[in-house]
C-alpha atoms as a PDB file:
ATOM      1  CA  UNK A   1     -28.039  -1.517   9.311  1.00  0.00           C
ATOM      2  CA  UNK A   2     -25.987  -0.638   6.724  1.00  0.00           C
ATOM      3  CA  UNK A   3     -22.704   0.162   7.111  1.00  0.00           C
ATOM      4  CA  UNK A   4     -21.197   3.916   6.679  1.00  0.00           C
ATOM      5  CA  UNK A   5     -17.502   2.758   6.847  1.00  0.00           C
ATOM      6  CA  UNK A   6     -16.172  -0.686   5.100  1.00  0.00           C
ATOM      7  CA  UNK A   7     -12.551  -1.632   6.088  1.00  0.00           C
ATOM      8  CA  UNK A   8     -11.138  -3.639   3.248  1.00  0.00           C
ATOM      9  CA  UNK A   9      -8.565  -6.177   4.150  1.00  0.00           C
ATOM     10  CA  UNK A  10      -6.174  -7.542   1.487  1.00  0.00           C
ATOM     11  CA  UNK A  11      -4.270 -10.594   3.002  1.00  0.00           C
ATOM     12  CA  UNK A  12      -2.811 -13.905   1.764  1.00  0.00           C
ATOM     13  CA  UNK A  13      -0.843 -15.691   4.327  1.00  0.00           C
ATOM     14  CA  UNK A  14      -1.292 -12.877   7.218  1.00  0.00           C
ATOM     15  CA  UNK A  15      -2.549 -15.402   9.832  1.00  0.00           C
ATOM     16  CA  UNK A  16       0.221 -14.001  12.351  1.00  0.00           C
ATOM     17  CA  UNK A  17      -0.786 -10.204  11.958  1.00  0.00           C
ATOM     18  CA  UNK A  18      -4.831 -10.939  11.556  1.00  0.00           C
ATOM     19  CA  UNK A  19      -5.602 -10.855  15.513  1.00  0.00           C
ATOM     20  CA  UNK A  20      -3.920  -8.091  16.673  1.00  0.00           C
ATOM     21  CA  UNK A  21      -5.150  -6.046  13.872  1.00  0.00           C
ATOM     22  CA  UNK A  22      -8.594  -6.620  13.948  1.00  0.00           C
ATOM     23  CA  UNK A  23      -8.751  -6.088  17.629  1.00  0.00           C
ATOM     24  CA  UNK A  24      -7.105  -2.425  16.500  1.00  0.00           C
ATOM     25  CA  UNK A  25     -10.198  -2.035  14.078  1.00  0.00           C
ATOM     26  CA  UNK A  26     -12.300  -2.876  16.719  1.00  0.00           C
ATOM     27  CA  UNK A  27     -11.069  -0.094  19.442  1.00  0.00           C
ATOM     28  CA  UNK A  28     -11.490   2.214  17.140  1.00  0.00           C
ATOM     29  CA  UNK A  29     -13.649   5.185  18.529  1.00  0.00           C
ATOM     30  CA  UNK A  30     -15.896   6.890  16.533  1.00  0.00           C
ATOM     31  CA  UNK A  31     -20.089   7.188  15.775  1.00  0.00           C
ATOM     32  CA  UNK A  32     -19.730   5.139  11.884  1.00  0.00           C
ATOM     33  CA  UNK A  33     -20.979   2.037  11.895  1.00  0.00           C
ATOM     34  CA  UNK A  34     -18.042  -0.060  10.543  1.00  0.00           C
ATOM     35  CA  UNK A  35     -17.819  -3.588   8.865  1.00  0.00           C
ATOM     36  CA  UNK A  36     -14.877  -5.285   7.764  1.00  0.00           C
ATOM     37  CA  UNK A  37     -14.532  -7.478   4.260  1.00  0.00           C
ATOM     38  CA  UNK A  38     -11.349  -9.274   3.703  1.00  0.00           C
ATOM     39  CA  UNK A  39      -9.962  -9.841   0.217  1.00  0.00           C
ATOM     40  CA  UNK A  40      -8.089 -13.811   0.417  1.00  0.00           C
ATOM     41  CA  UNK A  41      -5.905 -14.445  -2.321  1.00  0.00           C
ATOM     42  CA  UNK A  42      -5.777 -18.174  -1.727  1.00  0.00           C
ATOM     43  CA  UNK A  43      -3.674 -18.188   1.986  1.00  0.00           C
ATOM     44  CA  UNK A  44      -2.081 -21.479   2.718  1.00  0.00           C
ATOM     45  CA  UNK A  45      -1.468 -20.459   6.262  1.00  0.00           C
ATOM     46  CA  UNK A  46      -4.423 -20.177   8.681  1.00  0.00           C
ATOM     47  CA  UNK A  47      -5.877 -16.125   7.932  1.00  0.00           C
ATOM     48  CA  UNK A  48      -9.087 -17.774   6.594  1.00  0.00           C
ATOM     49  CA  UNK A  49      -9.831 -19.679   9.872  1.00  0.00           C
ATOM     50  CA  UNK A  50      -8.533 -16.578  11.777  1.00  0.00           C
ATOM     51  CA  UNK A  51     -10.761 -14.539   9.891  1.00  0.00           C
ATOM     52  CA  UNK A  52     -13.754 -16.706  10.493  1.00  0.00           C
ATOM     53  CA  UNK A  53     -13.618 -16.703  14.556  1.00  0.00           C
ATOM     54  CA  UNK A  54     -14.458 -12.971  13.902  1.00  0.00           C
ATOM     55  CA  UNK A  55     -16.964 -10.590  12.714  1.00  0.00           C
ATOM     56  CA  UNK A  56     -15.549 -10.570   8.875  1.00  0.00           C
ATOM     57  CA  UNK A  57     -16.744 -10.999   5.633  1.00  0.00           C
ATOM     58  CA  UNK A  58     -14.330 -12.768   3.304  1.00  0.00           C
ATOM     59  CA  UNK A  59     -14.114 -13.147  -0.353  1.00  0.00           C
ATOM     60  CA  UNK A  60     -12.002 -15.033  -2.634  1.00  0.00           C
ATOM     61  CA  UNK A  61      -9.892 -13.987  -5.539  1.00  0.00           C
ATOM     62  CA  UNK A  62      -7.919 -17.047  -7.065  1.00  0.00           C
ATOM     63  CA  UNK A  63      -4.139 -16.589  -6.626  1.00  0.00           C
ATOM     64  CA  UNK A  64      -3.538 -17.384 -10.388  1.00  0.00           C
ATOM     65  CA  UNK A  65      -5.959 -14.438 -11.154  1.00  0.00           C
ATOM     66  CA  UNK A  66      -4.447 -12.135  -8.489  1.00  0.00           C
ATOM     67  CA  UNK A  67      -3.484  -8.657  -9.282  1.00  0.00           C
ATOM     68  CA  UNK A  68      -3.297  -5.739  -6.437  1.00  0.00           C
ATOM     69  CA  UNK A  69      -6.317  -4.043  -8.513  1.00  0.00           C
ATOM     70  CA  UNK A  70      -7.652  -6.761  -9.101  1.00  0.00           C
ATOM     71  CA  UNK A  71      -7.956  -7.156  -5.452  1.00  0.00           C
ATOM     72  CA  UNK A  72      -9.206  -3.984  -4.338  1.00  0.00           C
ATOM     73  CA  UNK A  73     -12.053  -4.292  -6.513  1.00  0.00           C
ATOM     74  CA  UNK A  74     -13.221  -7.260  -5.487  1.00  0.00           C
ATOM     75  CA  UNK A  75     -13.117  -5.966  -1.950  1.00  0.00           C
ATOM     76  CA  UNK A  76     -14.692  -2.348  -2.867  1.00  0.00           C
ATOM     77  CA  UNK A  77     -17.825  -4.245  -4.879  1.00  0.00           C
ATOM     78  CA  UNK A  78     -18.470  -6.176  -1.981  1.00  0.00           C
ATOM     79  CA  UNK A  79     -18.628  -3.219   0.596  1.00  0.00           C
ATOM     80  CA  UNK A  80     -21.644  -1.859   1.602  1.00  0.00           C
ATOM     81  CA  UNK A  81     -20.132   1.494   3.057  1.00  0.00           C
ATOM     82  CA  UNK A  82     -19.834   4.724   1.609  1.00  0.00           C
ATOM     83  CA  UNK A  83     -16.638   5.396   2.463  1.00  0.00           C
ATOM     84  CA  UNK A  84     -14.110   2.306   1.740  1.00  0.00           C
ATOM     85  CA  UNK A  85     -11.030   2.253   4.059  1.00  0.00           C
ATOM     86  CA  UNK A  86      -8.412   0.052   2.223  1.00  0.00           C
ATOM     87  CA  UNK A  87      -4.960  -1.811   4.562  1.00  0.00           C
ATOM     88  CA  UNK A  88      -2.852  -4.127   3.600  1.00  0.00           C
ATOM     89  CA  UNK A  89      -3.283  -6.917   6.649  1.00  0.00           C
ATOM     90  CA  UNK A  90      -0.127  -6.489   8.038  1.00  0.00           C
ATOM     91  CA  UNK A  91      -0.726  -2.694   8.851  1.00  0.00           C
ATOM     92  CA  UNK A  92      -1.522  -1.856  12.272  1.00  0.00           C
ATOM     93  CA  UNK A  93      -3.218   1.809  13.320  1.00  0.00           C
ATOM     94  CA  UNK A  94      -0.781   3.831  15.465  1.00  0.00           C
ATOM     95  CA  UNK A  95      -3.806   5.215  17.145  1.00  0.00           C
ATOM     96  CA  UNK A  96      -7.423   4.670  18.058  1.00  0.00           C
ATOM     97  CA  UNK A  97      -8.921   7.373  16.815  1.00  0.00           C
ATOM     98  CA  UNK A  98      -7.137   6.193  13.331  1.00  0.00           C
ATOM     99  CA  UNK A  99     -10.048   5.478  11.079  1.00  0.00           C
ATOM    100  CA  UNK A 100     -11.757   8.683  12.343  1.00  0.00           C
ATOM    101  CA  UNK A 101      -8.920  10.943  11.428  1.00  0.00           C
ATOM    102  CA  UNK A 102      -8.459   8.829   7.752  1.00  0.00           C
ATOM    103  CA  UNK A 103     -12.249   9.470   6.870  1.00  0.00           C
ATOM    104  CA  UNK A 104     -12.741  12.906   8.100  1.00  0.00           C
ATOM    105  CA  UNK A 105     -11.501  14.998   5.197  1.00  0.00           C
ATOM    106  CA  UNK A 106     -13.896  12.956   2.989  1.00  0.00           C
ATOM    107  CA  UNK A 107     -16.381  15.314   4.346  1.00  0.00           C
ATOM    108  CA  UNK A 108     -15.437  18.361   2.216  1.00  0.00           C
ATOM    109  CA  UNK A 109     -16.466  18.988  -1.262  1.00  0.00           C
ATOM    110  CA  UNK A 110     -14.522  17.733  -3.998  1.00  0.00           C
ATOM    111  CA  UNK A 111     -12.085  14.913  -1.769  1.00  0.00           C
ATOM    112  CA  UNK A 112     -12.748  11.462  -3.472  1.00  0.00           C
ATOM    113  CA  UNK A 113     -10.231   9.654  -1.152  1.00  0.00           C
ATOM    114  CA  UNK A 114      -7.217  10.525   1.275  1.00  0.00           C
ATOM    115  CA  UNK A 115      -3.930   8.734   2.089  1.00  0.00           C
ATOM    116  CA  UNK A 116      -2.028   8.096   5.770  1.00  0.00           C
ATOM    117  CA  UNK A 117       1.281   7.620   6.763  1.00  0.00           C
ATOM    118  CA  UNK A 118       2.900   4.941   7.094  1.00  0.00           C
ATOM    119  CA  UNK A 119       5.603   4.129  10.193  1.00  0.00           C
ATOM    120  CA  UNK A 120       8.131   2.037  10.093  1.00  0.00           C
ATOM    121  CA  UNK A 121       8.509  -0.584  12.730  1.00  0.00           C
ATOM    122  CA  UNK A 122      11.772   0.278  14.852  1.00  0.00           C
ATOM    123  CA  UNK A 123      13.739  -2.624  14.994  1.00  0.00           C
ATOM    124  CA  UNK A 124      12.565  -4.773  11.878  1.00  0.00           C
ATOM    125  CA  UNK A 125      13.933  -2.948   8.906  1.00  0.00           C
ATOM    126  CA  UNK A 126      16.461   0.473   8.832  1.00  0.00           C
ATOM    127  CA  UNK A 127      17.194   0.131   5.017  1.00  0.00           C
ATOM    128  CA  UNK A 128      13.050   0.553   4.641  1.00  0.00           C
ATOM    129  CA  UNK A 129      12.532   2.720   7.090  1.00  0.00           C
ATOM    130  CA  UNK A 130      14.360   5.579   5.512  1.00  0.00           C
ATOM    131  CA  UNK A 131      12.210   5.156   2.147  1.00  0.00           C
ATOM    132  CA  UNK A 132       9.283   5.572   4.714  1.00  0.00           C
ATOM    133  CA  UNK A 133      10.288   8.653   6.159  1.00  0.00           C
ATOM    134  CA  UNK A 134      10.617  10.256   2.839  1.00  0.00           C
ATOM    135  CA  UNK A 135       7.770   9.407   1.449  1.00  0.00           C
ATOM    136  CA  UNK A 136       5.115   9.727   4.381  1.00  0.00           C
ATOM    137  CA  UNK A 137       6.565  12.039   6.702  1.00  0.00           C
ATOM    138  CA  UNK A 138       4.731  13.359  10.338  1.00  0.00           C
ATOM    139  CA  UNK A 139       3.876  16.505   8.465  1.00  0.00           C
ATOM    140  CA  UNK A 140       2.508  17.314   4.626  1.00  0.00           C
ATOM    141  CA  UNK A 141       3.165  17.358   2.219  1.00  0.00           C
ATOM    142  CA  UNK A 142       3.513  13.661   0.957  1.00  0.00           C
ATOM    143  CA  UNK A 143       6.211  13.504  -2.000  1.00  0.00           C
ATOM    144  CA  UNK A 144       3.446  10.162  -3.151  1.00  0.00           C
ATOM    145  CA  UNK A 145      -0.089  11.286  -5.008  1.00  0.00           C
ATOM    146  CA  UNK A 146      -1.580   8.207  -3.273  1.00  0.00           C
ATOM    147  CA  UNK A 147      -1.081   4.526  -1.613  1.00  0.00           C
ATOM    148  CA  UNK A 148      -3.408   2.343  -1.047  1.00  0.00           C
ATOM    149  CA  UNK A 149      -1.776   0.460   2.017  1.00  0.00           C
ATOM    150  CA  UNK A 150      -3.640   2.812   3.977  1.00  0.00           C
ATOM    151  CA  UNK A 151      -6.335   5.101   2.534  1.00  0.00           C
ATOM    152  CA  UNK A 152     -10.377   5.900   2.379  1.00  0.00           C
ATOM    153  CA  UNK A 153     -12.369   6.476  -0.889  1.00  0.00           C
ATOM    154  CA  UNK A 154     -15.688   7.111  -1.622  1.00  0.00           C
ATOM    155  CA  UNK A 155     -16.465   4.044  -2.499  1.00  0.00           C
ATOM    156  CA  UNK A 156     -18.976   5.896  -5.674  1.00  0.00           C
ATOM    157  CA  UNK A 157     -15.669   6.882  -6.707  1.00  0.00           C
ATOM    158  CA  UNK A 158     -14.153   3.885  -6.917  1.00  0.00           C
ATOM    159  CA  UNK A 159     -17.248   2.205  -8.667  1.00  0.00           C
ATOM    160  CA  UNK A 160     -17.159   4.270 -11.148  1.00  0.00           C
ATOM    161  CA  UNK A 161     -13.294   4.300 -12.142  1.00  0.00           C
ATOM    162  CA  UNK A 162     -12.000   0.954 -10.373  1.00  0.00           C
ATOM    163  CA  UNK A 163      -7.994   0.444 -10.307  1.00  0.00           C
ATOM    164  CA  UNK A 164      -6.467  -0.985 -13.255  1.00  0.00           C
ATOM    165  CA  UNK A 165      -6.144  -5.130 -12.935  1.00  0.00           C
ATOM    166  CA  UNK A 166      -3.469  -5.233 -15.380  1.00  0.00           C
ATOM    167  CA  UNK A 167      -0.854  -2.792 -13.507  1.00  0.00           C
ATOM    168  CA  UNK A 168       1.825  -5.189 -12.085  1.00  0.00           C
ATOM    169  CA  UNK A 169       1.877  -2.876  -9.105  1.00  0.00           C
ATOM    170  CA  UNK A 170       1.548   0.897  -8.748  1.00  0.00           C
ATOM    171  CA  UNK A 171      -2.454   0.974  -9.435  1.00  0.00           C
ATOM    172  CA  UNK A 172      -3.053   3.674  -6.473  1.00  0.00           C
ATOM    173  CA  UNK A 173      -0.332   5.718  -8.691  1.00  0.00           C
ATOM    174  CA  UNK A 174      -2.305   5.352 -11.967  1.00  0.00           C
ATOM    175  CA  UNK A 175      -5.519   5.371 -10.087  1.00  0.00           C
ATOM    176  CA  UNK A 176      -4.469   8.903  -8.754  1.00  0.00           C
ATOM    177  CA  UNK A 177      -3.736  10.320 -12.416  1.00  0.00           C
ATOM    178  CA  UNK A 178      -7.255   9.474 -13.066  1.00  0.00           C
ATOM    179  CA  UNK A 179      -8.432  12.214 -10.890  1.00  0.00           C
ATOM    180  CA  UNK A 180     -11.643  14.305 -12.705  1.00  0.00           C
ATOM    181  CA  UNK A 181     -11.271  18.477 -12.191  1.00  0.00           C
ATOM    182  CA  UNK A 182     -12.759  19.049  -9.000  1.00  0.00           C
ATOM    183  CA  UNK A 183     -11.530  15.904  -7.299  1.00  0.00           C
ATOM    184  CA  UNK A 184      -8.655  15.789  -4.901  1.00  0.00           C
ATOM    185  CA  UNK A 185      -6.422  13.425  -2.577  1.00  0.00           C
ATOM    186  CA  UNK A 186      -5.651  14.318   0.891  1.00  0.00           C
ATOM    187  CA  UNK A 187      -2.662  12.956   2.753  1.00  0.00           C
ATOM    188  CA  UNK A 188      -3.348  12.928   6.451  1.00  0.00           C
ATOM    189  CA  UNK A 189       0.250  11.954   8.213  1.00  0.00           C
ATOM    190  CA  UNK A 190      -2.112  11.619  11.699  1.00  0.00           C
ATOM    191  CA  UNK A 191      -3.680   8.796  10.206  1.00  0.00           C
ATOM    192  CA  UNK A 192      -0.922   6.752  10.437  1.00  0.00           C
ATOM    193  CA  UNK A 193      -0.390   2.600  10.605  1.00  0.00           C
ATOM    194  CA  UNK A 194       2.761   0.299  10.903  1.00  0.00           C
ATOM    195  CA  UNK A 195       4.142  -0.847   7.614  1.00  0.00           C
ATOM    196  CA  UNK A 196       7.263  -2.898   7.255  1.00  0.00           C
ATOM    197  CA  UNK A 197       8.976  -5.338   5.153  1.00  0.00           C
ATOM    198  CA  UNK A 198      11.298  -8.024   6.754  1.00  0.00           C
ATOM    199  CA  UNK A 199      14.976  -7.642   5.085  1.00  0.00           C
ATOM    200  CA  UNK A 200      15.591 -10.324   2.931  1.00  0.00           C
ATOM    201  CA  UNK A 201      17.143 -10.574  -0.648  1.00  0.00           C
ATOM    202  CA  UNK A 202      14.038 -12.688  -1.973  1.00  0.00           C
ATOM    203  CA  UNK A 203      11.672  -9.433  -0.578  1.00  0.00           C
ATOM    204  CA  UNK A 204      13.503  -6.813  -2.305  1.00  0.00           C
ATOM    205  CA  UNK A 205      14.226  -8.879  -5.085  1.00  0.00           C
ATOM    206  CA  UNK A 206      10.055  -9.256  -6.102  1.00  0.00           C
ATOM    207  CA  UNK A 207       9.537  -5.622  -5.015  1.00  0.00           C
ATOM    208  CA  UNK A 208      11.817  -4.087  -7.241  1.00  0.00           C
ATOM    209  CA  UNK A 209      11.505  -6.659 -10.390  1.00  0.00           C
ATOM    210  CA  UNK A 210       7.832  -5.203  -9.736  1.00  0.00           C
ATOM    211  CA  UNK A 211       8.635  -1.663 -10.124  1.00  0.00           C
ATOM    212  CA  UNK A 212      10.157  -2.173 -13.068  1.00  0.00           C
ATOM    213  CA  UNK A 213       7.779  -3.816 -14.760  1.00  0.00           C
ATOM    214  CA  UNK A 214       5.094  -0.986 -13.675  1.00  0.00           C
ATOM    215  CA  UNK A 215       7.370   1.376 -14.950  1.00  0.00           C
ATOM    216  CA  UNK A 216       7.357   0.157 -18.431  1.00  0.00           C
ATOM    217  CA  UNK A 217       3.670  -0.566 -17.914  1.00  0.00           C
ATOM    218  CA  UNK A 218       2.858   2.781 -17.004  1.00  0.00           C
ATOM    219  CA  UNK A 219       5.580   4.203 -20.172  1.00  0.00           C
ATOM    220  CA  UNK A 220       3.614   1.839 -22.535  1.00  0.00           C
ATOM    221  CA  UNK A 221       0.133   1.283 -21.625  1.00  0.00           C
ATOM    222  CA  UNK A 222      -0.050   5.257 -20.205  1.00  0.00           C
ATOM    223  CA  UNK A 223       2.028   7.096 -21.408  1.00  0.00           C
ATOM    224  CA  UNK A 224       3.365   8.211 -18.103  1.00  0.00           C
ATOM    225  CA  UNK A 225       6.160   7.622 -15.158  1.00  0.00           C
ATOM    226  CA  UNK A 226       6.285   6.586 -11.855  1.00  0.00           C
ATOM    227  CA  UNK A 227       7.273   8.542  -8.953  1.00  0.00           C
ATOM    228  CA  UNK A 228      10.474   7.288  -8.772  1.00  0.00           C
ATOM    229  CA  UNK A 229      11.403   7.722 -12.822  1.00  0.00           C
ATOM    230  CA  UNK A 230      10.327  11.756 -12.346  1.00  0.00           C
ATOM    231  CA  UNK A 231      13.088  13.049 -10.328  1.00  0.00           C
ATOM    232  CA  UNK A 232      11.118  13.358  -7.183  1.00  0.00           C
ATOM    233  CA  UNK A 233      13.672  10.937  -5.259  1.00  0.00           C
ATOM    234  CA  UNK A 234      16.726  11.998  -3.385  1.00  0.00           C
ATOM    235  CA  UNK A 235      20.205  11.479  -4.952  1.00  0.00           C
ATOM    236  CA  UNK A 236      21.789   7.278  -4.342  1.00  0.00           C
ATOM    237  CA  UNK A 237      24.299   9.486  -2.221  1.00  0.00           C
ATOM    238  CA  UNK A 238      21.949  10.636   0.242  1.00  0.00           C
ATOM    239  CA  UNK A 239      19.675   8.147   0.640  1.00  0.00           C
ATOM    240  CA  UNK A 240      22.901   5.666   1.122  1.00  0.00           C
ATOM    241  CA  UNK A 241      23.698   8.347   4.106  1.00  0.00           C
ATOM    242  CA  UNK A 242      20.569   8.035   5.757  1.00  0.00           C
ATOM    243  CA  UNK A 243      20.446   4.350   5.628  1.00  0.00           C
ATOM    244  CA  UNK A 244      23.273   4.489   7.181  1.00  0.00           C
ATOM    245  CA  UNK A 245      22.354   6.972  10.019  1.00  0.00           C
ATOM    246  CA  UNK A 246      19.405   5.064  10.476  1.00  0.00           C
ATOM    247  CA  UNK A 247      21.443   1.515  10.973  1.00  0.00           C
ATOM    248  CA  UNK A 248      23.235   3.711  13.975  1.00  0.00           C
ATOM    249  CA  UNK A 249      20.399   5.219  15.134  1.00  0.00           C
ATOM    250  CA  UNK A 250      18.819   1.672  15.789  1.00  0.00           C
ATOM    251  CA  UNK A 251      21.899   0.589  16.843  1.00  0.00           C
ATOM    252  CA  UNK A 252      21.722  -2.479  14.548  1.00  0.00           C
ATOM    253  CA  UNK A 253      25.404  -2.643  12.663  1.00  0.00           C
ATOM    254  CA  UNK A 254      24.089  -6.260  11.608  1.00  0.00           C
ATOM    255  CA  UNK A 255      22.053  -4.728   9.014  1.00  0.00           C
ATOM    256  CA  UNK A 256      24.920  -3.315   7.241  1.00  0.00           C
ATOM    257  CA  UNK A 257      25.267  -7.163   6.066  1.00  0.00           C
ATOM    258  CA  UNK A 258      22.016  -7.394   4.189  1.00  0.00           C
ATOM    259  CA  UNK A 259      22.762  -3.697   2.023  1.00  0.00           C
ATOM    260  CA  UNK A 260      24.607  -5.799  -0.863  1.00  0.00           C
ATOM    261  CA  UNK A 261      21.441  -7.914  -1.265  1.00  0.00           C
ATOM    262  CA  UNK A 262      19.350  -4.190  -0.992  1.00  0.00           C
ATOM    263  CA  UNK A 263      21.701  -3.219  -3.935  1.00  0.00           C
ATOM    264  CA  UNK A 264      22.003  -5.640  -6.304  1.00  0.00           C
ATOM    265  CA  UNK A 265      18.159  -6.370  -5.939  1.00  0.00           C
ATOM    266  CA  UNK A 266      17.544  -2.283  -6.477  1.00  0.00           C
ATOM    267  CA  UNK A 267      19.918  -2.536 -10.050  1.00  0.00           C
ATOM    268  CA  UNK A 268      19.502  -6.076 -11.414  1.00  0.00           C
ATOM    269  CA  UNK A 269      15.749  -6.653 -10.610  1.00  0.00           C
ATOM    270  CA  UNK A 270      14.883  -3.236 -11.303  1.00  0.00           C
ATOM    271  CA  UNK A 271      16.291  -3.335 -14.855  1.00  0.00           C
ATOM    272  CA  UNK A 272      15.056  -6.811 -15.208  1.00  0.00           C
ATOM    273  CA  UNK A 273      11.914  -5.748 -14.960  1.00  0.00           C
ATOM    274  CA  UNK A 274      11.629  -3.139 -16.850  1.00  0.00           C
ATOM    275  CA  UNK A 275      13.324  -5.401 -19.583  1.00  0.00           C
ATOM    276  CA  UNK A 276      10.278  -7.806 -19.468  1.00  0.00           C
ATOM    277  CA  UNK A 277       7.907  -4.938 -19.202  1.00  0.00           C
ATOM    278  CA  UNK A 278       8.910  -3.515 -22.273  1.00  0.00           C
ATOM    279  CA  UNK A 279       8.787  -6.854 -24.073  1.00  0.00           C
ATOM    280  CA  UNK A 280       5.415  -7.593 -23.101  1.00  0.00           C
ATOM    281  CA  UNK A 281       3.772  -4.016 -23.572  1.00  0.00           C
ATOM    282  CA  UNK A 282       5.876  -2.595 -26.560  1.00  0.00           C
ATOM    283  CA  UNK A 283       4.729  -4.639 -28.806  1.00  0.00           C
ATOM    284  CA  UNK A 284       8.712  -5.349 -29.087  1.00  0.00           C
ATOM    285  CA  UNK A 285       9.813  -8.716 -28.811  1.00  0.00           C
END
């Protein structure tokens, strides 16, 4: 039978999160017929035996030809569902009745794909957790046009305008901009699923060297900005403020010791990145 829903997994070296969330996918309740296709960007740990001792379809994208889009539409071409749920692999839903609550606005005219919140894990990161907050809170509307960490699209849609493969990161933001008169996003903050980043220097150090070169690549390839270059973000005062309540609210004053590593990484790889970016895409060298 052929599938109504396809759950598209991207993972590379998410052997430790794999069982626990496909046993998630698998209590979820609902009528759709569901099948799940993982998207392995060349793991070294063991997600590709994990993901053979279950009911999975995997396919293989070459880690030195690995882009996010690039990705996503390998998994989406390979799903046999209308509806394509893409999570990252080490998302977990918050709830069982998760998928069912993601797909369900994808039954009204003119909604091409919808977006759910994502939680931060208490405990694991405070600094990220605020950024989470703001940007998927419990109740719409979502500051964020889209993210595909955790969201459903018709999968027609996605055929016919896949994400760009040459965005460094970002292509769920310049997917979104893409959107035909008539269509529309949904954000559904019940739909929600666990999403968090250990604190480390080397994390934040990749994530934001990668925003800045999507920023230039979206400046110079479409003549547009990211979220964060439009003004939509609160003030460096603020947001320092709530990391800060958030550290005491966790009661975890040991994460105060990892905010210079949060900061240099936010102005030095940032900038670095958008330096490179506007090398490579400018035309400027």
């Amino acid at each position: 039978m052929t599938p109504s829903v396809s759950v598209v997994l991207r993972c590379r070296n998410e052997g430790r999160h794999l069982p626990a969330l496909l046993a998630d996918l698998r209590a979820q309740r609902g009528d759709a017929a569901v099948e799940i296709v993982a998207v392995d960007s060349g793991s070294s740990d063991d997600s590709v035996a994990v993901l053979a001792r279950h009911d999975v379809r995997v396919q293989h994208l070459d880690r030195a030809r690995f882009s996010y889009g690039r990705s996503l539409n390998a998994g989406i071409r390979a799903a046999r569902g209308e509806v394509v749920v893409l999570l990252s692999a080490h998302c977990r839903p918050t709830s069982r009745d998760w998928l069912a609550r993601l797909t369900q606005p994808l039954a009204a005219a003119g909604v091409v794909g919808t977006f759910g919140r994502q939680v931060p894990e208490r405990g694991v990161n405070p600094i990220e957790a605020v950024t989470l907050a703001r940007l998927f809170p419990e109740v719409g509307p979502s500051p964020v046009r889209f993210s595909n960490a955790n969201a459903a699209l018709r999968r027609a849609a996605a055929l016919a305008r896949p994400f760009d493969e040459e965005a460094p990161t970002a292509e769920d933001h310049l997917w979104a901009l893409g959107l035909s008169p008539g269509e529309r996003l949904v954000y559904v903050p019940a739909a929600g699923v666990t999403h968090t980043h250990p604190m480390s220097l080397r994390h934040w150090w990749r994530r934001f060297y990668l925003d800045g070169l999507a920023a230039s690549y979206a400046r110079h390839r479409h003549g547009t900005a990211m979220l964060w270059e439009e003004g939509a973000g609160t003030s460096r005062a603020h947001t320092a403020a709530a990391v800060l309540r958030r550290i005491a609210a966790e009661r975890r004053p040991g994460a105060l010791a990892h905010l210079p590593a949060y900061a240099t990484a936010r102005l030095l790889a940032y900038a670095r990145g958008r330096r490179d970016g506007a090398r490579r895409w400018s035309g400027k060298r």
